[in-house]
Protein backbone atom coordinates (compact mmCIF):
# COMPACT_ATOMS: atom_id res chain seq x y z
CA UNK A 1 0.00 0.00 0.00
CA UNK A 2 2.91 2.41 1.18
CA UNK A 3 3.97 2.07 -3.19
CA UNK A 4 0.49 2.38 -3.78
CA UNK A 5 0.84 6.59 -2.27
CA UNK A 6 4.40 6.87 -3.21
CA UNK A 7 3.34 6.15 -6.84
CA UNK A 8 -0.02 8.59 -6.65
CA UNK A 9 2.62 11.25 -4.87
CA UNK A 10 4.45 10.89 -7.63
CA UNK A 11 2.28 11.69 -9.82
CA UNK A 12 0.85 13.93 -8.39
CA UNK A 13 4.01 15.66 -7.88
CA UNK A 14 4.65 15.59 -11.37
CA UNK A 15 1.05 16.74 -12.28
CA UNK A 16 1.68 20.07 -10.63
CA UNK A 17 4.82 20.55 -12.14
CA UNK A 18 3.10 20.98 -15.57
CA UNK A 19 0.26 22.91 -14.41
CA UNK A 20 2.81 25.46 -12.95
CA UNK A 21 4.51 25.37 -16.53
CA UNK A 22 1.10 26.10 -18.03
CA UNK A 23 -0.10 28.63 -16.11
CA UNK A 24 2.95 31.05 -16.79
CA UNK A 25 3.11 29.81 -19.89
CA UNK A 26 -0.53 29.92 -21.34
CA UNK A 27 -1.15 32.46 -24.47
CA UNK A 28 -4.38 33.59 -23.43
CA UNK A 29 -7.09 33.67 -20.91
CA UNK A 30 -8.49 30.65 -21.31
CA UNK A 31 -5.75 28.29 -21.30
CA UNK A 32 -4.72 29.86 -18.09
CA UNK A 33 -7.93 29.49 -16.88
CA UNK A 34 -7.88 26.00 -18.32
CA UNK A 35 -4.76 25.49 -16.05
CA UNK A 36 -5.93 27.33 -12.89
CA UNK A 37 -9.12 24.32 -12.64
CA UNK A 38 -6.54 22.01 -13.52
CA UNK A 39 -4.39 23.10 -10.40
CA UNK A 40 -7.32 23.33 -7.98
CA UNK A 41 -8.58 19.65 -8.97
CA UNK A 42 -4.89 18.15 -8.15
CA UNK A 43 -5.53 20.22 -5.17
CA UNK A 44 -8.31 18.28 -4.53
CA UNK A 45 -6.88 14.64 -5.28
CA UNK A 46 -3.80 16.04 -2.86
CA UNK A 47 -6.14 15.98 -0.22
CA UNK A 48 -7.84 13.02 -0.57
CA UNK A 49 -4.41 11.50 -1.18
CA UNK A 50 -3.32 13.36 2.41
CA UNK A 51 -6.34 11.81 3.92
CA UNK A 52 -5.39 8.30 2.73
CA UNK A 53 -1.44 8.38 4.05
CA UNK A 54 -3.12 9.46 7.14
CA UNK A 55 -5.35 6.61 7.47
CA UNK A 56 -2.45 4.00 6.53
CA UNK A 57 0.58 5.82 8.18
CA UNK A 58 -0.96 8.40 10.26
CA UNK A 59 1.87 10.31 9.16
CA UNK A 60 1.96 13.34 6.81
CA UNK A 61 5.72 13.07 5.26
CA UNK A 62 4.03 11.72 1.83
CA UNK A 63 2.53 14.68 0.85
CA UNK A 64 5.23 17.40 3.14
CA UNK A 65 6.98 17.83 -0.35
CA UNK A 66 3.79 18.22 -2.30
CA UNK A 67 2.11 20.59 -0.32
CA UNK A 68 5.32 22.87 -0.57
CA UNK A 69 5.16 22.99 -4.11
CA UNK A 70 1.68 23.30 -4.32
CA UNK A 71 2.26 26.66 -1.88
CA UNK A 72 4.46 27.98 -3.81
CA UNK A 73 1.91 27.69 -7.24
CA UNK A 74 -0.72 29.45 -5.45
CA UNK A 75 1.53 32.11 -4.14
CA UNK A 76 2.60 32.53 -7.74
CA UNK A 77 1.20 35.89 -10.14
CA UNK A 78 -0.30 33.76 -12.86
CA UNK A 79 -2.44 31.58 -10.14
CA UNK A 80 -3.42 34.41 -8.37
CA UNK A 81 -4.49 36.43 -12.07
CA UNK A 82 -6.38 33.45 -13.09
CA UNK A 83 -7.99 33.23 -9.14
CA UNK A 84 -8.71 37.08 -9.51
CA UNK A 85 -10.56 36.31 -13.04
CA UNK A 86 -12.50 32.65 -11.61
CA UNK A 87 -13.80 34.40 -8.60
CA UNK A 88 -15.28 37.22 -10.51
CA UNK A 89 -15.98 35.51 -13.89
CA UNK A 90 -20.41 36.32 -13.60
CA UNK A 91 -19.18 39.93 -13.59
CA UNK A 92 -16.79 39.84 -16.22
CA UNK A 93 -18.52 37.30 -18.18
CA UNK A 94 -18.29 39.90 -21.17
CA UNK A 95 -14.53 40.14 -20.85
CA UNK A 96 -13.43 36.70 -21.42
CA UNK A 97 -14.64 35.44 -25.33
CA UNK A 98 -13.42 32.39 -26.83
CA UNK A 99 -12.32 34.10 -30.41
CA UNK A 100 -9.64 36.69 -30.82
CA UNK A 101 -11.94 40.10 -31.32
CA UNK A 102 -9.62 41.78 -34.53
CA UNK A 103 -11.12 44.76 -36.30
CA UNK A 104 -9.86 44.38 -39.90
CA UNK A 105 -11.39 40.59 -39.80
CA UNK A 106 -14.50 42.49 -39.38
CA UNK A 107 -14.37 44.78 -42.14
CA UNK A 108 -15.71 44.19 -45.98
CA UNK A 109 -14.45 45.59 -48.93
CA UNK A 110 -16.07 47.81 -50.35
């Protein structure tokens, strides 16, 4: 069982490694955003991993590394842009379009 949470630690671990790269990496809004859910449903299986080396090792050391790094990607400016933008997304609804909004795309010849 003890492989059985080193292996979902693992990957885990290696899950929020990309969605760090992604979020300060994405091109627009909404493969940030994209990223941001991403990062808060690994933050999600973190705890119910945490919750499962409890019950097994009642010990926390599994997960000590994780929940550093996963500190650290909250605390970061793109998390915290794309948190700013999910909390308020009903009022800014109008903001945030799928399609690139160019002006001479729009325009006919005459």
């Amino acid at each position: 069982m003890l492989k059985e949470l080193q292996r979902r630690a693992d990957d885990l671990a290696e899950r929020v490694l990309i969605c760090e790269l992604e979020l300060h990496k994405a091109r627009n809004l909404a493969m940030r955003m994209q990223a941001f859910h991403d990062f808060c449903n690994l933050v999600v299986r973190l705890e119910i991993l945490r919750r499962d080396a409890e019950a097994i090792l009642h010990s926390d050391r599994i997960v000590a590394r994780l929940d550093k790094k996963v500190r650290n990607v909250a605390g970061s400016e793109p998390y915290q842009v794309a948190s700013w933008f999910a909390t308020r997304a009903p009022e800014l609804s109008w903001l945030i379009c799928p399609a690139t909004f160019a002006p001479m795309n729009l325009s006919q010849p005459c």
